[in-house]
PDB file of N, CA and C in Angstrom:
ATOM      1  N   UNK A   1       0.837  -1.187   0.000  1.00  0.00           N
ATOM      2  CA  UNK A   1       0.000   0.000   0.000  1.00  0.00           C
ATOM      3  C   UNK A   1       0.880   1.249   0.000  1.00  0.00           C
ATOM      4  N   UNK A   2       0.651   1.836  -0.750  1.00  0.00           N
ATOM      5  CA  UNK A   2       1.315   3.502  -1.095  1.00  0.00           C
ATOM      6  C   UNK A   2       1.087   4.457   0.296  1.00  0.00           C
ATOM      7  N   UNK A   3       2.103   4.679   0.852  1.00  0.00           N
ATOM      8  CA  UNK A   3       2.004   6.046   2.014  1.00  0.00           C
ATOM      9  C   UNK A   3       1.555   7.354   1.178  1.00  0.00           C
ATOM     10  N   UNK A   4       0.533   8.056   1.445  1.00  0.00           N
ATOM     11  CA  UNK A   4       0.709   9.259   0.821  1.00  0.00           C
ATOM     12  C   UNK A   4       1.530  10.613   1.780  1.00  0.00           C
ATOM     13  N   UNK A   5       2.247  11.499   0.827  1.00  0.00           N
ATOM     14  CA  UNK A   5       2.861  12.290   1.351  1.00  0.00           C
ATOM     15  C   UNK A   5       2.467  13.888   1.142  1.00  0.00           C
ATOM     16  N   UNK A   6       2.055  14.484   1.985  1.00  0.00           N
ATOM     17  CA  UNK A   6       1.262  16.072   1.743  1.00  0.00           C
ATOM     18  C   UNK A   6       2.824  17.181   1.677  1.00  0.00           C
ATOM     19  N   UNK A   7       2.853  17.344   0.116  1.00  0.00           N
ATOM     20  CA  UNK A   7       3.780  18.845   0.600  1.00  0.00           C
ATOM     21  C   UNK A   7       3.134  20.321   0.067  1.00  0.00           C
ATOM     22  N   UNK A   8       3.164  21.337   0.875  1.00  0.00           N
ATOM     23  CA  UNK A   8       2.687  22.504   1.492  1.00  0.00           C
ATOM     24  C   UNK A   8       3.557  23.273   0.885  1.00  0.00           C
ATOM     25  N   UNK A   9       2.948  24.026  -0.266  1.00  0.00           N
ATOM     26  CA  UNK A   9       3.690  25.221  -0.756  1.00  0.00           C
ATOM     27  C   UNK A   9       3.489  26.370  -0.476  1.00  0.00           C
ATOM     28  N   UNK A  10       4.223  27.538  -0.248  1.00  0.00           N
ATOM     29  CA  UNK A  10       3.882  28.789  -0.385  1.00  0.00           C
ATOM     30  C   UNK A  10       3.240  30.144  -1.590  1.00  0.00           C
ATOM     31  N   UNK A  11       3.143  29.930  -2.578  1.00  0.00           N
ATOM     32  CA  UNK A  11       2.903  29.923  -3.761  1.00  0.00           C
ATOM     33  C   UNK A  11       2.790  29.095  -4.781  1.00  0.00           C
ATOM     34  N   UNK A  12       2.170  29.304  -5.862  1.00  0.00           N
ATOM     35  CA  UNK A  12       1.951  28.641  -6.999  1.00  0.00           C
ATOM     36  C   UNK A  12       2.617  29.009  -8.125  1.00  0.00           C
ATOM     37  N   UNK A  13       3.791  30.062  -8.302  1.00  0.00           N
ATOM     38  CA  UNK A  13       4.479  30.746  -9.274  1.00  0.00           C
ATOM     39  C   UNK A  13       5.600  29.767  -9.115  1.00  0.00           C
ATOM     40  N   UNK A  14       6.074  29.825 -10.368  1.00  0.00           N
ATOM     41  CA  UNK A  14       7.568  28.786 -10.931  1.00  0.00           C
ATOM     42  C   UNK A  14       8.789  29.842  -9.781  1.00  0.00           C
ATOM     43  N   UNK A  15       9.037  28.723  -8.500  1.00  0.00           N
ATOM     44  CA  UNK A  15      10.209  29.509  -8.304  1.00  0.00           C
ATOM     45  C   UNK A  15      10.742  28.844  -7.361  1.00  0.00           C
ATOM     46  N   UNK A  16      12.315  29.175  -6.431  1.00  0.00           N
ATOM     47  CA  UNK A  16      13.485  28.054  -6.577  1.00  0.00           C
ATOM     48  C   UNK A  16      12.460  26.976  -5.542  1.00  0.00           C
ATOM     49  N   UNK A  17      11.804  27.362  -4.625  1.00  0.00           N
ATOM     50  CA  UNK A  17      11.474  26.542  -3.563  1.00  0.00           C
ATOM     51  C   UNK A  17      10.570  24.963  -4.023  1.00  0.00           C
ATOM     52  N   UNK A  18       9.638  26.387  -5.071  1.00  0.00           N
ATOM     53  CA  UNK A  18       9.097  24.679  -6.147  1.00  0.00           C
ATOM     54  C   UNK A  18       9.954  24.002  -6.763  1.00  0.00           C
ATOM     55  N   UNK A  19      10.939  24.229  -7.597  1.00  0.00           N
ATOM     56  CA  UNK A  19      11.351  24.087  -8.786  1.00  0.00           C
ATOM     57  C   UNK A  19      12.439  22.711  -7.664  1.00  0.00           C
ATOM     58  N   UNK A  20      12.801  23.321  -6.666  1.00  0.00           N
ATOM     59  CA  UNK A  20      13.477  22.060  -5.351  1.00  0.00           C
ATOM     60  C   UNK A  20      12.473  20.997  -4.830  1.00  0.00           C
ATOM     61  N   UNK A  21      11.237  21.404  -4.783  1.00  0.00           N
ATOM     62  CA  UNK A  21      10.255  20.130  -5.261  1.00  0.00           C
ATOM     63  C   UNK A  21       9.999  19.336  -5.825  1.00  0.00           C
ATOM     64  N   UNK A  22       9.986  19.876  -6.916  1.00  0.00           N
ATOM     65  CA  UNK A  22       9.736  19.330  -8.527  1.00  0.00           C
ATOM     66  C   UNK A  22      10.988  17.875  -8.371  1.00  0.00           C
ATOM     67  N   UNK A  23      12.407  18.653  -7.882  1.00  0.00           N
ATOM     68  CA  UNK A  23      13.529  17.666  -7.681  1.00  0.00           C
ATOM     69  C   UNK A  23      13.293  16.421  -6.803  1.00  0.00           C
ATOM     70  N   UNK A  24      12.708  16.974  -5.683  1.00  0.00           N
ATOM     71  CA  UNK A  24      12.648  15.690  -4.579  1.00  0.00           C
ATOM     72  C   UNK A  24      11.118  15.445  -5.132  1.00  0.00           C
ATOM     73  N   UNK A  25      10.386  15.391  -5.607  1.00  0.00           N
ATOM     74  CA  UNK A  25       9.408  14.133  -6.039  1.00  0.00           C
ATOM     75  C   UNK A  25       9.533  13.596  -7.389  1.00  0.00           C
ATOM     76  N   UNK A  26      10.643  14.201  -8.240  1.00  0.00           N
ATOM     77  CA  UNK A  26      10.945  13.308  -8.927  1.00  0.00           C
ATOM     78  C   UNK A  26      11.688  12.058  -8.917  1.00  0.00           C
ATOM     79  N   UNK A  27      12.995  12.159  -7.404  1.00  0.00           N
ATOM     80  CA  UNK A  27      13.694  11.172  -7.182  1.00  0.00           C
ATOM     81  C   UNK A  27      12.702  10.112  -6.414  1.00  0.00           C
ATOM     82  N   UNK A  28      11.385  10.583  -5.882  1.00  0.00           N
ATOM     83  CA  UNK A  28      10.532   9.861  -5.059  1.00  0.00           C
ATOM     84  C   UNK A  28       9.929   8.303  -5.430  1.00  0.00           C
ATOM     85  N   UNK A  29      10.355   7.502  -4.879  1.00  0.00           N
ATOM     86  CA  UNK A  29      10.126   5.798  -5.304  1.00  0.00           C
ATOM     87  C   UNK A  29       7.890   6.220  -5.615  1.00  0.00           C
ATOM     88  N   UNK A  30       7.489   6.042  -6.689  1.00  0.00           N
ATOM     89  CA  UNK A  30       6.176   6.468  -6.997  1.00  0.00           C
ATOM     90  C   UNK A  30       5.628   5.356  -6.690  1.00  0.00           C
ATOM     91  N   UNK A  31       6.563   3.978  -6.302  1.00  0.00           N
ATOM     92  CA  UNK A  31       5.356   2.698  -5.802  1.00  0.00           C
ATOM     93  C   UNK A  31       5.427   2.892  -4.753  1.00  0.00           C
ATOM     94  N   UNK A  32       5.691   3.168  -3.816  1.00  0.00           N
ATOM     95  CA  UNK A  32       5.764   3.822  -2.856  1.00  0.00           C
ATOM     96  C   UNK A  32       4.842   4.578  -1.935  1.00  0.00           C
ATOM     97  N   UNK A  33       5.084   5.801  -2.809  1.00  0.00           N
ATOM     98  CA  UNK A  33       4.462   7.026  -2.085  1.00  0.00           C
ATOM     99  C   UNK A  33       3.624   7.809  -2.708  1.00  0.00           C
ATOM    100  N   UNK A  34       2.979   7.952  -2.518  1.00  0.00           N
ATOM    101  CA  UNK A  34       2.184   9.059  -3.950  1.00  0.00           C
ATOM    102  C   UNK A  34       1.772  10.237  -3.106  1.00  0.00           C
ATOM    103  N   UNK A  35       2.495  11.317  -3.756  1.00  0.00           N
ATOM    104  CA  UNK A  35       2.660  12.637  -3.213  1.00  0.00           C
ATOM    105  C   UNK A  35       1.571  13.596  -3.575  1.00  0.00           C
ATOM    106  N   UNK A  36       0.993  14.736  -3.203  1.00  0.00           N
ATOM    107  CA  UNK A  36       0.036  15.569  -3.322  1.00  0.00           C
ATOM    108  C   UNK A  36       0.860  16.975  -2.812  1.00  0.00           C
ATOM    109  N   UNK A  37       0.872  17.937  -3.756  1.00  0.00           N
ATOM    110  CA  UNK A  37       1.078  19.128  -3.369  1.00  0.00           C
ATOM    111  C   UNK A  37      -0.143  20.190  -3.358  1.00  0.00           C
ATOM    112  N   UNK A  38       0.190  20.941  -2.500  1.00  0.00           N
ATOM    113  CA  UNK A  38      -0.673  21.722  -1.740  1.00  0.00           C
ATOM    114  C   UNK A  38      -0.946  23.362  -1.856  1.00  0.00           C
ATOM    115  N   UNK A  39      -1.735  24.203  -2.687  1.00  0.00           N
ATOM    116  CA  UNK A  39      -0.977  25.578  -2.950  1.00  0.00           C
ATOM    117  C   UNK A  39      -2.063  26.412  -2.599  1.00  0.00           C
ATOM    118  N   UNK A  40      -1.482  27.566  -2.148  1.00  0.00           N
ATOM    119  CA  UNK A  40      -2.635  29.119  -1.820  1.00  0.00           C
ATOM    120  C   UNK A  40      -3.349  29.115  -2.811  1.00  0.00           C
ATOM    121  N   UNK A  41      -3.025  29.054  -4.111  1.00  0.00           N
ATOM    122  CA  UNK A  41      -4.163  30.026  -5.043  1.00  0.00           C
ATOM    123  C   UNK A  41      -3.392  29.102  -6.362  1.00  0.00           C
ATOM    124  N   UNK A  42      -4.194  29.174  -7.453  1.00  0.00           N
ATOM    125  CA  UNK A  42      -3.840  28.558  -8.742  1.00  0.00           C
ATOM    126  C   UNK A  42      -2.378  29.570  -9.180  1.00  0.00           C
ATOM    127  N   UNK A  43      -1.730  28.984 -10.277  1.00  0.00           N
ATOM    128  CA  UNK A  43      -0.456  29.248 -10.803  1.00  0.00           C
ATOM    129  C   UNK A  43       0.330  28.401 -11.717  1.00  0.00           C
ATOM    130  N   UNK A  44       0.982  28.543 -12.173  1.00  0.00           N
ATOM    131  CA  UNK A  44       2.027  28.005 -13.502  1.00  0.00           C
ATOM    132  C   UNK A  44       2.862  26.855 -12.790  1.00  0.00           C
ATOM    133  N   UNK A  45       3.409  26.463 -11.656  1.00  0.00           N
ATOM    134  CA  UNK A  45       3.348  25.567 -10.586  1.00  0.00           C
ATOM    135  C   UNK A  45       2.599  24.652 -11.278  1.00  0.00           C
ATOM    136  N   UNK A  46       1.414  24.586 -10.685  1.00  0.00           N
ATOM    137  CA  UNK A  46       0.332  23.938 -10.856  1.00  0.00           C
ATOM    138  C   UNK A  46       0.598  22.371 -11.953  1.00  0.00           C
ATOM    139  N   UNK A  47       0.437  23.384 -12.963  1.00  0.00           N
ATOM    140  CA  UNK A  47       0.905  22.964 -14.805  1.00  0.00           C
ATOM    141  C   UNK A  47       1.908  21.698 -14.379  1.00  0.00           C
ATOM    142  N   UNK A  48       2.992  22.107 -13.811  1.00  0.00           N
ATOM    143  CA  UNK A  48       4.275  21.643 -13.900  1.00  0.00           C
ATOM    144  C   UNK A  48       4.079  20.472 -12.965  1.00  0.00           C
ATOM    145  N   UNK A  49       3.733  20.609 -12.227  1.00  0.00           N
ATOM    146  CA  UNK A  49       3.373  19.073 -11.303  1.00  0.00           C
ATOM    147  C   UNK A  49       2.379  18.270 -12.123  1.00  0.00           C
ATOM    148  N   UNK A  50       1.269  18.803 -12.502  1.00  0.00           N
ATOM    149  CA  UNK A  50       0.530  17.708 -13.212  1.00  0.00           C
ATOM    150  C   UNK A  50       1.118  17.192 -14.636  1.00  0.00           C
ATOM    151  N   UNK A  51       2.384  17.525 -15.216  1.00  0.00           N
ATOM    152  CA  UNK A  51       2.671  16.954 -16.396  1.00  0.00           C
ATOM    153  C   UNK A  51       3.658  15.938 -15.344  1.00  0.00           C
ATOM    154  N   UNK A  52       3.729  15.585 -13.891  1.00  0.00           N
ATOM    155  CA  UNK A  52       4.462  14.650 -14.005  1.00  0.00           C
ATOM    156  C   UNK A  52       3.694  13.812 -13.012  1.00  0.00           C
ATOM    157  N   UNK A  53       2.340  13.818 -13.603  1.00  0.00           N
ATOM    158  CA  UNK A  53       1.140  12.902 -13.113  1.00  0.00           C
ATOM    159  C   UNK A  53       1.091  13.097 -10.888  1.00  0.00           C
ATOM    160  N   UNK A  54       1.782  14.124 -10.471  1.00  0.00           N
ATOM    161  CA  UNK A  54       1.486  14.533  -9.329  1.00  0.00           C
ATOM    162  C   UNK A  54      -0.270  15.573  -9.254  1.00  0.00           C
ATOM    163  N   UNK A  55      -0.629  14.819  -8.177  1.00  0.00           N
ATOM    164  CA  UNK A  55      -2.018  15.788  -7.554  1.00  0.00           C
ATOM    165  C   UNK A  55      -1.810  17.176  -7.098  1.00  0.00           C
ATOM    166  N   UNK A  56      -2.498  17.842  -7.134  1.00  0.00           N
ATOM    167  CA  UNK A  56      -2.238  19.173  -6.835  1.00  0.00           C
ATOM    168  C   UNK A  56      -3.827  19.244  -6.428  1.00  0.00           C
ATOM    169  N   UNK A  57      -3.524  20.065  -5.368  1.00  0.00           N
ATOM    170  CA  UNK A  57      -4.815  20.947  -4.401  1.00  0.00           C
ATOM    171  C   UNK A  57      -4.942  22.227  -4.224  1.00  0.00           C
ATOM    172  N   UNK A  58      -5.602  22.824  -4.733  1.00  0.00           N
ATOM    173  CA  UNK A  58      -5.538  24.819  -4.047  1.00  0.00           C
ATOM    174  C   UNK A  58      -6.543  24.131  -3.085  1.00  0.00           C
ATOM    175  N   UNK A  59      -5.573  24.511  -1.896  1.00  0.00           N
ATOM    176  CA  UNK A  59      -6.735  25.527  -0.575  1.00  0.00           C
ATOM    177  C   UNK A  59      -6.730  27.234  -0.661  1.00  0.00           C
ATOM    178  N   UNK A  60      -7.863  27.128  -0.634  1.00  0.00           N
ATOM    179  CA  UNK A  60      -7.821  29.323  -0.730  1.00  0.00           C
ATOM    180  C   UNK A  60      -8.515  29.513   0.304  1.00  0.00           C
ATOM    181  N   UNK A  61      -8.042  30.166   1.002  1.00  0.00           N
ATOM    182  CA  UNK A  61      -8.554  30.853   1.918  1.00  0.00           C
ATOM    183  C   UNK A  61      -8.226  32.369   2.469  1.00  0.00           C
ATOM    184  N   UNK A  62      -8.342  32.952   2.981  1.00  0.00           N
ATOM    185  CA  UNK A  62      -8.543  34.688   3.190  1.00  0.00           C
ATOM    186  C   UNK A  62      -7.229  34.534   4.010  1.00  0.00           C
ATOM    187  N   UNK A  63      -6.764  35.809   3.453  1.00  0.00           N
ATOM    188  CA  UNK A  63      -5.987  36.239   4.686  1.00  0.00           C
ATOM    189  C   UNK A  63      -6.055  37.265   5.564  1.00  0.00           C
ATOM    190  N   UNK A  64      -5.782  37.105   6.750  1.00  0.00           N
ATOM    191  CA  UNK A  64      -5.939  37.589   7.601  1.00  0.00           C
ATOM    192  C   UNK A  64      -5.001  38.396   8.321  1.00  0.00           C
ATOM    193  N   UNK A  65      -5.140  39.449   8.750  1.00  0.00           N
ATOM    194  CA  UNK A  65      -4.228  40.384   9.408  1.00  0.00           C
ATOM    195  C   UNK A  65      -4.301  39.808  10.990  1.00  0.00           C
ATOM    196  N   UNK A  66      -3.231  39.785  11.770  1.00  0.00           N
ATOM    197  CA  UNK A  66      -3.064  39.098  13.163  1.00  0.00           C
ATOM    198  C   UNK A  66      -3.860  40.195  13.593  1.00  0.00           C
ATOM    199  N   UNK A  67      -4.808  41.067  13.524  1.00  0.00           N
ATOM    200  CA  UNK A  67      -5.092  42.131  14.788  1.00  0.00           C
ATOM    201  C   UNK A  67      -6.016  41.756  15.593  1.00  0.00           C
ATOM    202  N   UNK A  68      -5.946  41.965  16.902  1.00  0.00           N
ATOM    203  CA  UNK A  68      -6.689  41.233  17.799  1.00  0.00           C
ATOM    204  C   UNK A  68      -8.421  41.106  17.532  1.00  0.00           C
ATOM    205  N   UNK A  69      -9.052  42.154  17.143  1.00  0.00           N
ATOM    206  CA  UNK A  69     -10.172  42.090  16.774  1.00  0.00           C
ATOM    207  C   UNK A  69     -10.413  40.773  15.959  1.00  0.00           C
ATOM    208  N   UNK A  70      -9.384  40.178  15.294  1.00  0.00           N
ATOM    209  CA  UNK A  70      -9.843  40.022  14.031  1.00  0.00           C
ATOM    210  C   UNK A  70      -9.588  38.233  14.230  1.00  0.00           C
ATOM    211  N   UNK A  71      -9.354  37.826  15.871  1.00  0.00           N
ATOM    212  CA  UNK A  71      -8.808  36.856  16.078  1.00  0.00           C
ATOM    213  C   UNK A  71      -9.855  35.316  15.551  1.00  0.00           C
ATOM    214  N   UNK A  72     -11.220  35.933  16.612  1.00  0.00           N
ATOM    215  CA  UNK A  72     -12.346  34.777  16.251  1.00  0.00           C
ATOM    216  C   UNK A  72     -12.453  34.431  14.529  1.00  0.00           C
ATOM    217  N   UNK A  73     -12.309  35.706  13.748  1.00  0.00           N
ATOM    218  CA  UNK A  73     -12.279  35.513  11.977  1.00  0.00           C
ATOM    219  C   UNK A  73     -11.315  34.649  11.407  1.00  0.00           C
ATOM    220  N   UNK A  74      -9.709  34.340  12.376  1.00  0.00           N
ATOM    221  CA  UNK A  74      -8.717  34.225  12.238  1.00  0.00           C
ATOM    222  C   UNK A  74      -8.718  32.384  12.638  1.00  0.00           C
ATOM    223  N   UNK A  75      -9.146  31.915  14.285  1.00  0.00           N
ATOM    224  CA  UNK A  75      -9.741  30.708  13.974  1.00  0.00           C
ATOM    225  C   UNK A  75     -11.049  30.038  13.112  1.00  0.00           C
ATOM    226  N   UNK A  76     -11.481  30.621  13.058  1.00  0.00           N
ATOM    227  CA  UNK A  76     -12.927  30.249  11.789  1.00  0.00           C
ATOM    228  C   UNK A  76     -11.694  30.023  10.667  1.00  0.00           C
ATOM    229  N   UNK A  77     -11.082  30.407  10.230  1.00  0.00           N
ATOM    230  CA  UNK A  77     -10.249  30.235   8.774  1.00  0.00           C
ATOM    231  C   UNK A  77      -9.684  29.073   9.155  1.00  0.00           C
ATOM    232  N   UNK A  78      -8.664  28.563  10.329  1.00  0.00           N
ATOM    233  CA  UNK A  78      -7.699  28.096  10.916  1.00  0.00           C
ATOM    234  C   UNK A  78      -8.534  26.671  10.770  1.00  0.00           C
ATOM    235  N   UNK A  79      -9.365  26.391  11.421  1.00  0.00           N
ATOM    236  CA  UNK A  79     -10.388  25.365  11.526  1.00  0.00           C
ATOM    237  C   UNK A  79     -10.972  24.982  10.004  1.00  0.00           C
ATOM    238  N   UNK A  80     -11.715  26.015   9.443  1.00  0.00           N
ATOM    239  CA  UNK A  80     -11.995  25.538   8.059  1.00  0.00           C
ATOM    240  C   UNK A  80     -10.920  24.867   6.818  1.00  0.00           C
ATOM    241  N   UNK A  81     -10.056  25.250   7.503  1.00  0.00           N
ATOM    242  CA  UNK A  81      -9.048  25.149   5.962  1.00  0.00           C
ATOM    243  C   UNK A  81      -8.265  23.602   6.578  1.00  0.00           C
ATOM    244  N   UNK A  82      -8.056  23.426   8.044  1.00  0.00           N
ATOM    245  CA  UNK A  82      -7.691  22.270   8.607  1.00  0.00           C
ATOM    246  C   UNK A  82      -9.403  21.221   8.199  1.00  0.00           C
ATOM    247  N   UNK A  83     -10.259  21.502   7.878  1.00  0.00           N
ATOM    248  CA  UNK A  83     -10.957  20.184   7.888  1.00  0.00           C
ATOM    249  C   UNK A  83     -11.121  19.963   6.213  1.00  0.00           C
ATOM    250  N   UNK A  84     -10.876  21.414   5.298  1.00  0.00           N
ATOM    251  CA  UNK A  84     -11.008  21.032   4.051  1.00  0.00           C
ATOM    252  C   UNK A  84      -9.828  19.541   3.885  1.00  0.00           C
ATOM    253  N   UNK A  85      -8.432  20.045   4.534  1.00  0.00           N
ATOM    254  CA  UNK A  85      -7.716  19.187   4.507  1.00  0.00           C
ATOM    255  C   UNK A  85      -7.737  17.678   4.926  1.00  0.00           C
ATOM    256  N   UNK A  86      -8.486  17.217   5.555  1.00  0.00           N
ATOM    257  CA  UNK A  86      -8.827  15.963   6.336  1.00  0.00           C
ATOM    258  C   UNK A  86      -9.744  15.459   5.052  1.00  0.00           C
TER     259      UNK A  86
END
């Protein structure tokens, strides 16, 4: 049975942090493990993982400024975006 492995990007634009991704799931044993990457918002990223038959997920969700008012808005996001993930 295949472990799946969740990796968590910061953007969806072609750049070094993906492009060092792209590297370590290509060396990745694919009977193995079958990997899913994870991104803020759609992007050219995107493209590039699915031509090498990897899953890709946008979670979108709001962002939020830390200001205290704005904390209860701040878990409501925190919670929603943790159960989209489950």
């Amino acid at each position: 049975m295949k472990k799946r492995i969740g990796y968590f990007t910061h953007t969806a634009s072609i750049s070094g942090p993906n492009n060092s991704l792209v590297q370590l799931i290509r060396k990745l044993n694919k009977l193995s493990y079958d990997p899913i990457v994870y991104f803020p918002s759609y992007g050219e990223a995107i493209n590039k993982f699915k031509k090498m038959n990897v899953k890709c997920r946008v979670i979108q969700h709001r962002r939020i400024e830390l200001n205290p008012l704005l904390y209860p808005l701040f878990i409501y996001e925190l919670i929603r975006t943790t159960f989209s993930l489950m």
